[in-house]
N, C-alpha and C. Protein backbone atom coordinates (compact mmCIF):
# COMPACT_ATOMS: atom_id res chain seq x y z
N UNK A 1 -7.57 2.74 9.93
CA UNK A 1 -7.15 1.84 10.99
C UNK A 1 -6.74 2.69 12.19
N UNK A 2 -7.41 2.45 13.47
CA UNK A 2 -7.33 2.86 14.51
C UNK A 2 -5.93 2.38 15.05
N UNK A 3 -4.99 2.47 15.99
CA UNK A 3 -4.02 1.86 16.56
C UNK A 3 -3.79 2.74 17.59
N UNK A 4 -3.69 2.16 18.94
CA UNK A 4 -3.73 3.16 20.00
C UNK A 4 -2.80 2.18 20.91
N UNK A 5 -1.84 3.13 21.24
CA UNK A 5 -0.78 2.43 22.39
C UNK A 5 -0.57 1.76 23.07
N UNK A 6 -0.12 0.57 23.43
CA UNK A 6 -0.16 -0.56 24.59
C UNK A 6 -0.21 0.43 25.93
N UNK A 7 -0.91 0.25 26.73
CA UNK A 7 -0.88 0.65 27.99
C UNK A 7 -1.71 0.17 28.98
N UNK A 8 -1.14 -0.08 29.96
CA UNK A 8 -1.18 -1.53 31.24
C UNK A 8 -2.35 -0.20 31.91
N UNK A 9 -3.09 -0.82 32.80
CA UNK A 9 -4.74 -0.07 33.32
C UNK A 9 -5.55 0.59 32.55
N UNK A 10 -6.73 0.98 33.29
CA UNK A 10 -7.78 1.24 32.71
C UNK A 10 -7.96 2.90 32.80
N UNK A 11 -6.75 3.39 32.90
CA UNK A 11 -7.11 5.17 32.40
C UNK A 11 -7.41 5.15 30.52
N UNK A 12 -7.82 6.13 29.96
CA UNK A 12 -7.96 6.38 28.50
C UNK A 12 -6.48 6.98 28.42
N UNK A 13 -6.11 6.80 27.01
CA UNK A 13 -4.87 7.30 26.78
C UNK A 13 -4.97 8.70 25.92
N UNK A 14 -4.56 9.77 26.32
CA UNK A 14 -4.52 10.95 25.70
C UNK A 14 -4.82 10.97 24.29
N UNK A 15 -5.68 12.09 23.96
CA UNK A 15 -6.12 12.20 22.66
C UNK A 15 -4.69 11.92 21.68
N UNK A 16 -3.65 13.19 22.47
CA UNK A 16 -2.39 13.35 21.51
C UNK A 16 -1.23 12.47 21.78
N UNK A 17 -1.78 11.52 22.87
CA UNK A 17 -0.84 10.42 22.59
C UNK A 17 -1.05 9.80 21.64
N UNK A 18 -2.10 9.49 21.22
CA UNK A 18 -3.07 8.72 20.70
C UNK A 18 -2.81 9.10 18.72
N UNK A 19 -2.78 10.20 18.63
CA UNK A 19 -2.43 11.26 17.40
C UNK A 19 -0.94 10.96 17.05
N UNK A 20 -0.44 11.04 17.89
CA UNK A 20 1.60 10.27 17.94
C UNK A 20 1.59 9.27 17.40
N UNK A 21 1.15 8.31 18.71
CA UNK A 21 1.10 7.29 18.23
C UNK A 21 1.02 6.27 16.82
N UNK A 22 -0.35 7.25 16.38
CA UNK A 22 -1.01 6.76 14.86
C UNK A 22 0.23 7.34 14.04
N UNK A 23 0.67 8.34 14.19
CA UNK A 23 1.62 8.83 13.05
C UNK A 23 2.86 7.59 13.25
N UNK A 24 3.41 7.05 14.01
CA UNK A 24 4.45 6.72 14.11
C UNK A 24 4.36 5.33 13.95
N UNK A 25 3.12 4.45 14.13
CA UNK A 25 2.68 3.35 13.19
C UNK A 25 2.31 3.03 11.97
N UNK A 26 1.78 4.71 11.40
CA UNK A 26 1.27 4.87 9.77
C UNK A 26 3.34 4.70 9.61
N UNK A 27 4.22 5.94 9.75
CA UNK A 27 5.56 5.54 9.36
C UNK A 27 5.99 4.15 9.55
N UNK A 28 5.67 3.22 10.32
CA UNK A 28 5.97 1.90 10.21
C UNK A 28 6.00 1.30 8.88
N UNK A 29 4.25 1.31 8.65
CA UNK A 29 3.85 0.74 7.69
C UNK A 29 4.45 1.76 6.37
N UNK A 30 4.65 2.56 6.63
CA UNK A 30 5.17 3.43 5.17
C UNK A 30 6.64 3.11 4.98
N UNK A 31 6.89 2.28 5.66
CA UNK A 31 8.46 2.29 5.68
C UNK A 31 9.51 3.55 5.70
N UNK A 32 8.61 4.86 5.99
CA UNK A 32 9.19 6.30 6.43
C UNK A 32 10.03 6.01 7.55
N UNK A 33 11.65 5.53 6.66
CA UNK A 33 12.94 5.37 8.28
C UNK A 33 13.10 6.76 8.76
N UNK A 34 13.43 7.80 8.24
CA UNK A 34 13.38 9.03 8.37
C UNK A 34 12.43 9.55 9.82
N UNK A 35 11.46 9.48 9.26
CA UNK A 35 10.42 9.33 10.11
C UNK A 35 10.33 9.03 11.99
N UNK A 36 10.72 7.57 11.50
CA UNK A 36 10.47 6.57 12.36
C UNK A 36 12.07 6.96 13.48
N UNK A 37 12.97 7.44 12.38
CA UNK A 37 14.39 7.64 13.70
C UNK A 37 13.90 9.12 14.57
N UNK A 38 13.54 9.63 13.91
CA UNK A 38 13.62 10.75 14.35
C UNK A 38 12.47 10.93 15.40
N UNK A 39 11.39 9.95 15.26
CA UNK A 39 10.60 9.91 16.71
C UNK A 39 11.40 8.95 17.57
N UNK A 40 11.65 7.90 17.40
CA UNK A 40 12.62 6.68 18.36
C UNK A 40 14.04 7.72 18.74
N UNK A 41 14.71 8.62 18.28
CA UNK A 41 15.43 9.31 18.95
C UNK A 41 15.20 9.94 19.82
N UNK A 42 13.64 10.78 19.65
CA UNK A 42 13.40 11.63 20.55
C UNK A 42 12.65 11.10 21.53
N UNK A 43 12.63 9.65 22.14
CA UNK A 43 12.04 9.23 23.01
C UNK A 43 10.91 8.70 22.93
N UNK A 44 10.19 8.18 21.49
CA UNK A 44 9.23 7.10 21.35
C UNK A 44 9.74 5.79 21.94
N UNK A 45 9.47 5.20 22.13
CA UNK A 45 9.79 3.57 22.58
C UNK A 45 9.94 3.12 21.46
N UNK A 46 11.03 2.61 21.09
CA UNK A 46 11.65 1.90 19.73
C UNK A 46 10.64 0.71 20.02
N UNK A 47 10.06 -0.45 20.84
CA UNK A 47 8.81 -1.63 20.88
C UNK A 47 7.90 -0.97 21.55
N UNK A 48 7.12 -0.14 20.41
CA UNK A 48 6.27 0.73 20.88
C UNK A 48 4.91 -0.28 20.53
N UNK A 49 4.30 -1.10 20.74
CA UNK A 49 3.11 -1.93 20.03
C UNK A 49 1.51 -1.15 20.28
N UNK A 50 0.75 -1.59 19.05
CA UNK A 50 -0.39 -0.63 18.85
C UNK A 50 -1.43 -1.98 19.82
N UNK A 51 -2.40 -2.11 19.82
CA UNK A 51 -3.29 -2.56 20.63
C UNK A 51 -3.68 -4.30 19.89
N UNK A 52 -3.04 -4.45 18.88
CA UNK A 52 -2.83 -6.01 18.43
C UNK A 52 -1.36 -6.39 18.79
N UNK A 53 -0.70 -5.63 19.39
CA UNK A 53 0.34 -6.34 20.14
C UNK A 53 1.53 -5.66 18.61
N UNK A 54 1.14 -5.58 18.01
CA UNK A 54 2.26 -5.40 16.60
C UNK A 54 2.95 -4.36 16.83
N UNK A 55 4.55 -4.40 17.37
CA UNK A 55 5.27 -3.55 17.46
C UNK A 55 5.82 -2.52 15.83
N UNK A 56 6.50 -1.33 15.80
CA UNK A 56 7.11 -0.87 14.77
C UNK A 56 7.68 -1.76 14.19
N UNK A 57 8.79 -2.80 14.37
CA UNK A 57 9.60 -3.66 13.39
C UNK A 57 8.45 -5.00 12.91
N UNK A 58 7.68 -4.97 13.54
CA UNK A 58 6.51 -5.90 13.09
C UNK A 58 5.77 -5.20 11.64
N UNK A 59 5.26 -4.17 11.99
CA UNK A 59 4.60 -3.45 10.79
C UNK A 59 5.44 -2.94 9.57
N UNK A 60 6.81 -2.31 9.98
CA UNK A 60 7.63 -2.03 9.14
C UNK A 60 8.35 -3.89 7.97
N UNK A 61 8.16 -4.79 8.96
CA UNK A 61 8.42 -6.23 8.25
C UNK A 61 7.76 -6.46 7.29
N UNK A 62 5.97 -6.47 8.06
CA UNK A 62 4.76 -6.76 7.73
C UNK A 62 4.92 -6.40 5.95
N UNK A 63 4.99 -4.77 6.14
CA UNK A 63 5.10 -4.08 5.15
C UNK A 63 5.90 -4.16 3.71
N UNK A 64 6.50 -4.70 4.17
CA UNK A 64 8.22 -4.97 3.07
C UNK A 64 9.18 -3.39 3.28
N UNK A 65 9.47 -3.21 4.44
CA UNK A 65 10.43 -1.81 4.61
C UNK A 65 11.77 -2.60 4.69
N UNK A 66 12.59 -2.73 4.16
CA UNK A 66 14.04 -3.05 4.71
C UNK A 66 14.81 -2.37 5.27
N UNK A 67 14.66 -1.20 4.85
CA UNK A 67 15.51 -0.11 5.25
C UNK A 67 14.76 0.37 6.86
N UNK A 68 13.49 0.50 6.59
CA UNK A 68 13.01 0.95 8.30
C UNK A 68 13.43 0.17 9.27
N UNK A 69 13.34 -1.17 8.67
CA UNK A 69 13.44 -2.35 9.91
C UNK A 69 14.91 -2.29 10.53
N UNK A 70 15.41 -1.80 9.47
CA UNK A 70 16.86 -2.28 9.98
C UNK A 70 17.40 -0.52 10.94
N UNK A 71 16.69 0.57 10.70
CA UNK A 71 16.76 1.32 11.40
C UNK A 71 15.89 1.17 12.75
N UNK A 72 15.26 0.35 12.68
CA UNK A 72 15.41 0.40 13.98
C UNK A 72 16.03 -0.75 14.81
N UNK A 73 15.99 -1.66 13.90
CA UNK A 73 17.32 -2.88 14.95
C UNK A 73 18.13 -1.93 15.05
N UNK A 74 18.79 -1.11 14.92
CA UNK A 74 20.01 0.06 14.74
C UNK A 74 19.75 0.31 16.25
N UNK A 75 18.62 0.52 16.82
CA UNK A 75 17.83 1.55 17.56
C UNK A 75 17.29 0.57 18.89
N UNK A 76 17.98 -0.88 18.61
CA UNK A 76 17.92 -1.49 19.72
C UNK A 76 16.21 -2.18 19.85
N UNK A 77 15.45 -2.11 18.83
CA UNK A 77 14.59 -3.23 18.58
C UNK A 77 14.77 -4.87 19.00
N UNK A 78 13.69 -4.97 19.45
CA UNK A 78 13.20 -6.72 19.85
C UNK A 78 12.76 -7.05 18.38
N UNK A 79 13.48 -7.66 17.81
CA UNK A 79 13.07 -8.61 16.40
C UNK A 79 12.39 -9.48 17.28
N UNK A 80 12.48 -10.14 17.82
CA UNK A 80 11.56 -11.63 18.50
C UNK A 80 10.08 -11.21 18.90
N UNK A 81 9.83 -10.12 19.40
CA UNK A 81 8.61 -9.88 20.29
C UNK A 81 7.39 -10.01 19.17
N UNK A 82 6.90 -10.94 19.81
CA UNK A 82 5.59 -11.76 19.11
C UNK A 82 4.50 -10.79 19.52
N UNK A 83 3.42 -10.73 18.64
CA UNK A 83 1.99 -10.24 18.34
C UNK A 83 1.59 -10.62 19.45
N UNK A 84 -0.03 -10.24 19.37
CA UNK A 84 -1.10 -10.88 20.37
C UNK A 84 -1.63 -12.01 20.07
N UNK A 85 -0.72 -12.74 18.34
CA UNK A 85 -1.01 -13.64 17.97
C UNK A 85 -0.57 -14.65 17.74
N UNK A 86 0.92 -14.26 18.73
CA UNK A 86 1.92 -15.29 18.71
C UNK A 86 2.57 -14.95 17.48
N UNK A 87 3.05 -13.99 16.45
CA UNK A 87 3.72 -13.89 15.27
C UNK A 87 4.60 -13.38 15.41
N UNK A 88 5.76 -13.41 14.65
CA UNK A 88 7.00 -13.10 14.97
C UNK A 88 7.08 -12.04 13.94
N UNK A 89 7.90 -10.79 13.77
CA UNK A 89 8.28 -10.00 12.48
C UNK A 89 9.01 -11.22 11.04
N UNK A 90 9.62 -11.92 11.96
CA UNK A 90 10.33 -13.02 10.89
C UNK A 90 9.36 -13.68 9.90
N UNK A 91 8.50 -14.12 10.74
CA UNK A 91 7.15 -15.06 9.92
C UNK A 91 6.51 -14.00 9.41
N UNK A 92 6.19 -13.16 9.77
CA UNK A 92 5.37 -11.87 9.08
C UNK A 92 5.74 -11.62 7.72
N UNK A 93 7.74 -11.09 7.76
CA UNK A 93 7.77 -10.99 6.67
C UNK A 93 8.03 -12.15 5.19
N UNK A 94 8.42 -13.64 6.03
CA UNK A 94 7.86 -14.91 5.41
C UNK A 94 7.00 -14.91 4.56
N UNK A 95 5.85 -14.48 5.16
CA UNK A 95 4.63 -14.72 5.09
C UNK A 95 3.97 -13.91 3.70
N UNK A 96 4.54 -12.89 3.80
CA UNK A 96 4.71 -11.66 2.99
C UNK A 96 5.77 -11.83 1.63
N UNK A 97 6.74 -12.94 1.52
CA UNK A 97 7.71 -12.84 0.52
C UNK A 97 8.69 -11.52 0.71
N UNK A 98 8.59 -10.87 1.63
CA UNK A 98 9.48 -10.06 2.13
C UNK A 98 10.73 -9.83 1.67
N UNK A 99 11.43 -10.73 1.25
CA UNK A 99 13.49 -11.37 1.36
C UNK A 99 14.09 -10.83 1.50
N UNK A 100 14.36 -9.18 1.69
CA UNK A 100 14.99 -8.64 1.97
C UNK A 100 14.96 -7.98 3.06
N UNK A 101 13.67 -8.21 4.44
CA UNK A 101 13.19 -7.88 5.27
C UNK A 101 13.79 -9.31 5.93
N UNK A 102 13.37 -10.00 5.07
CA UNK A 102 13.28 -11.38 6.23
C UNK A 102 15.49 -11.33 6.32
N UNK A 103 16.33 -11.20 5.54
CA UNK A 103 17.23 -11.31 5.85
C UNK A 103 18.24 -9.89 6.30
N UNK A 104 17.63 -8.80 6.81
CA UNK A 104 17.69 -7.80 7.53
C UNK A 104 17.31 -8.12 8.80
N UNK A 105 16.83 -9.08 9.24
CA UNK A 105 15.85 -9.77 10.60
C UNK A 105 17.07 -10.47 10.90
N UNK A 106 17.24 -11.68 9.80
CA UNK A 106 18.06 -12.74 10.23
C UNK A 106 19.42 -12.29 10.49
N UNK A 107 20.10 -10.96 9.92
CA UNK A 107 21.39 -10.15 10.12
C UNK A 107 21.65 -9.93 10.95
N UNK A 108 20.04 -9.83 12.21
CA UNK A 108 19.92 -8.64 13.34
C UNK A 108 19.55 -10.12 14.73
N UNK A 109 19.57 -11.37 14.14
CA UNK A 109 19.53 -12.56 15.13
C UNK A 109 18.11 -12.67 15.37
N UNK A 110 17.29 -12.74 14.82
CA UNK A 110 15.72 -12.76 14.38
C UNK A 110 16.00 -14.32 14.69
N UNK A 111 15.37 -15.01 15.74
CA UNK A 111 15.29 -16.50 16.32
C UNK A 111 13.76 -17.28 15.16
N UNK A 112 14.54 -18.02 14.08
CA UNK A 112 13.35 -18.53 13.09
C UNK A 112 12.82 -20.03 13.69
N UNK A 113 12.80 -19.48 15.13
CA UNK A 113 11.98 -21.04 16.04
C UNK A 113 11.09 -20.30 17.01
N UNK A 114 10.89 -18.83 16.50
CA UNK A 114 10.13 -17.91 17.45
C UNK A 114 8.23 -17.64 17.17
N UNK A 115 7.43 -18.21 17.69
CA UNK A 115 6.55 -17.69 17.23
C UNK A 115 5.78 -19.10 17.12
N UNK A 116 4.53 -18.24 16.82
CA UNK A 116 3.48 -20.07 15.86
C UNK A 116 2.65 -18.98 14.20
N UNK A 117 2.90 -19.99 13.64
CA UNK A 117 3.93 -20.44 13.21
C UNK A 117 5.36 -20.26 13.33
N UNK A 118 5.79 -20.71 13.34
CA UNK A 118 7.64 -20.37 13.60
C UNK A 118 8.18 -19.56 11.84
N UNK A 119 9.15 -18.71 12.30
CA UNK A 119 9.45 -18.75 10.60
C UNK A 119 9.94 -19.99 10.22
N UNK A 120 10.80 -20.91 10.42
CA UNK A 120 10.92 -22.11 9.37
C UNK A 120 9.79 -23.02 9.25
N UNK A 121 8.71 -22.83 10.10
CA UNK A 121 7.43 -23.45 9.09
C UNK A 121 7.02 -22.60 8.27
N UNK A 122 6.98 -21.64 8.50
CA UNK A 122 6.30 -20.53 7.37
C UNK A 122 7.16 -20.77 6.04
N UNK A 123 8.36 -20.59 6.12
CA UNK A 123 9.38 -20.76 4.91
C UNK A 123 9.24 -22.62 4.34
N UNK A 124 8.59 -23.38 4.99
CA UNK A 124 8.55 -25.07 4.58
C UNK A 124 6.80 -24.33 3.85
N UNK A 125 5.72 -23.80 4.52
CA UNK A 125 4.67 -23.75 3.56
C UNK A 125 4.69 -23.27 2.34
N UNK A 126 5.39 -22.48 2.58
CA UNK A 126 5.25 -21.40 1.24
C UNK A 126 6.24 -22.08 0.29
N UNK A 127 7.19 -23.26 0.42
CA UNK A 127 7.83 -23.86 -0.41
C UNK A 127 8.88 -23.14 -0.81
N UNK A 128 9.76 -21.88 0.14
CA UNK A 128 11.02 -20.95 0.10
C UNK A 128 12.21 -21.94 0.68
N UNK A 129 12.57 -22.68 -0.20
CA UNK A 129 14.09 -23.35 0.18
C UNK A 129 15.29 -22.73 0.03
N UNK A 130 15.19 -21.76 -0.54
CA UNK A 130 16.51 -20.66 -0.63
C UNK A 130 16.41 -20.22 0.66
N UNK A 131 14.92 -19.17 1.26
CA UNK A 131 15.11 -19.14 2.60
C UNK A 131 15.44 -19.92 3.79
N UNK A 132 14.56 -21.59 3.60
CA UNK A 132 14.55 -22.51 4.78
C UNK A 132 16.25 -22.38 5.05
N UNK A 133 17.24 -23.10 4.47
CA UNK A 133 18.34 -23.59 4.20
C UNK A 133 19.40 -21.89 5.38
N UNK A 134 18.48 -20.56 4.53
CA UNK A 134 19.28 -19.56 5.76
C UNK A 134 19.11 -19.46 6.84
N UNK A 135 17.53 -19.86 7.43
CA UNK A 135 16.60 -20.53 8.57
C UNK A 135 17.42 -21.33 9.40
N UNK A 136 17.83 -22.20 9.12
CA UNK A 136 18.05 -23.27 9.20
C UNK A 136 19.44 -23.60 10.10
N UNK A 137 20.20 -22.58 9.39
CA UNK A 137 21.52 -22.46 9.49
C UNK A 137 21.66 -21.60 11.04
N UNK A 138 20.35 -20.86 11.42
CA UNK A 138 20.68 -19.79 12.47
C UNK A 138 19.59 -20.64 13.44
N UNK A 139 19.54 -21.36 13.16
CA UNK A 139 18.38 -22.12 14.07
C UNK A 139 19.45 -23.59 15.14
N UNK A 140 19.13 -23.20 16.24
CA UNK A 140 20.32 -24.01 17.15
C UNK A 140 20.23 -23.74 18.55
């Protein structure tokens, strides 16, 4: 999987941005927090999104990382910022059976009316009433 940096005009983006980049979205998905602080310290963009719009706390959700995700809400992450597909990290990790992602989100004010699907439809499909009911409660 290719993933190459959001960036506004039509210059090409550096080979070794490009090489960064991939490393620091593969740590997303690896749930490598380690990893992932130690580039967001040194000046990665903590809503760094690859070219489907899917920021780090999106892929790290996606993934089932609890521990990454929540290093980087630490780190001043947008839980809300939706895909190129309108998806939220919340519904992602919904979507995924996540539960310990999805309530590392909801800890961090993860809005479950964000997105299409929204997470509390996602949590009404999948038939998660333990989740809806925590949904539910932060939804207002």
């Amino acid at each position: 999987m290719s993933d190459t940096p959001e960036q506004a005009g039509a210059e090409p983006v550096d080979p070794k941005i490009q090489e960064l980049a991939g490393r620091v979205f593969d740590a997303a998905r690896a749930g490598d927090a380690a990893t992932l602080v130690t580039y967001v310290d040194a000046g990665v963009p903590v809503d760094l999104t690859n070219e489907k719009g899917d920021t780090l706390v999106m892929l790290a959700a996606y993934h089932g990382h609890p521990t990454a995700v929540a290093a980087l809400v630490e780190r001043g992450a947008d839980v809300d910022r939706l895909n190129d597909r309108g998806q939220s990290p919340l519904a992602g990790a919904l979507f995924k059976g996540e539960d310990d992602v999805v309530r590392v989100l909801v800890a961090a004010g993860a809005d479950p009316d964000a997105g299409h699907p929204t997470p509390v439809d996602t949590a009404r499909m999948f038939g998660r009433e333990d989740l809806l009911e925590l949904l539910e409660s932060r939804s207002d």
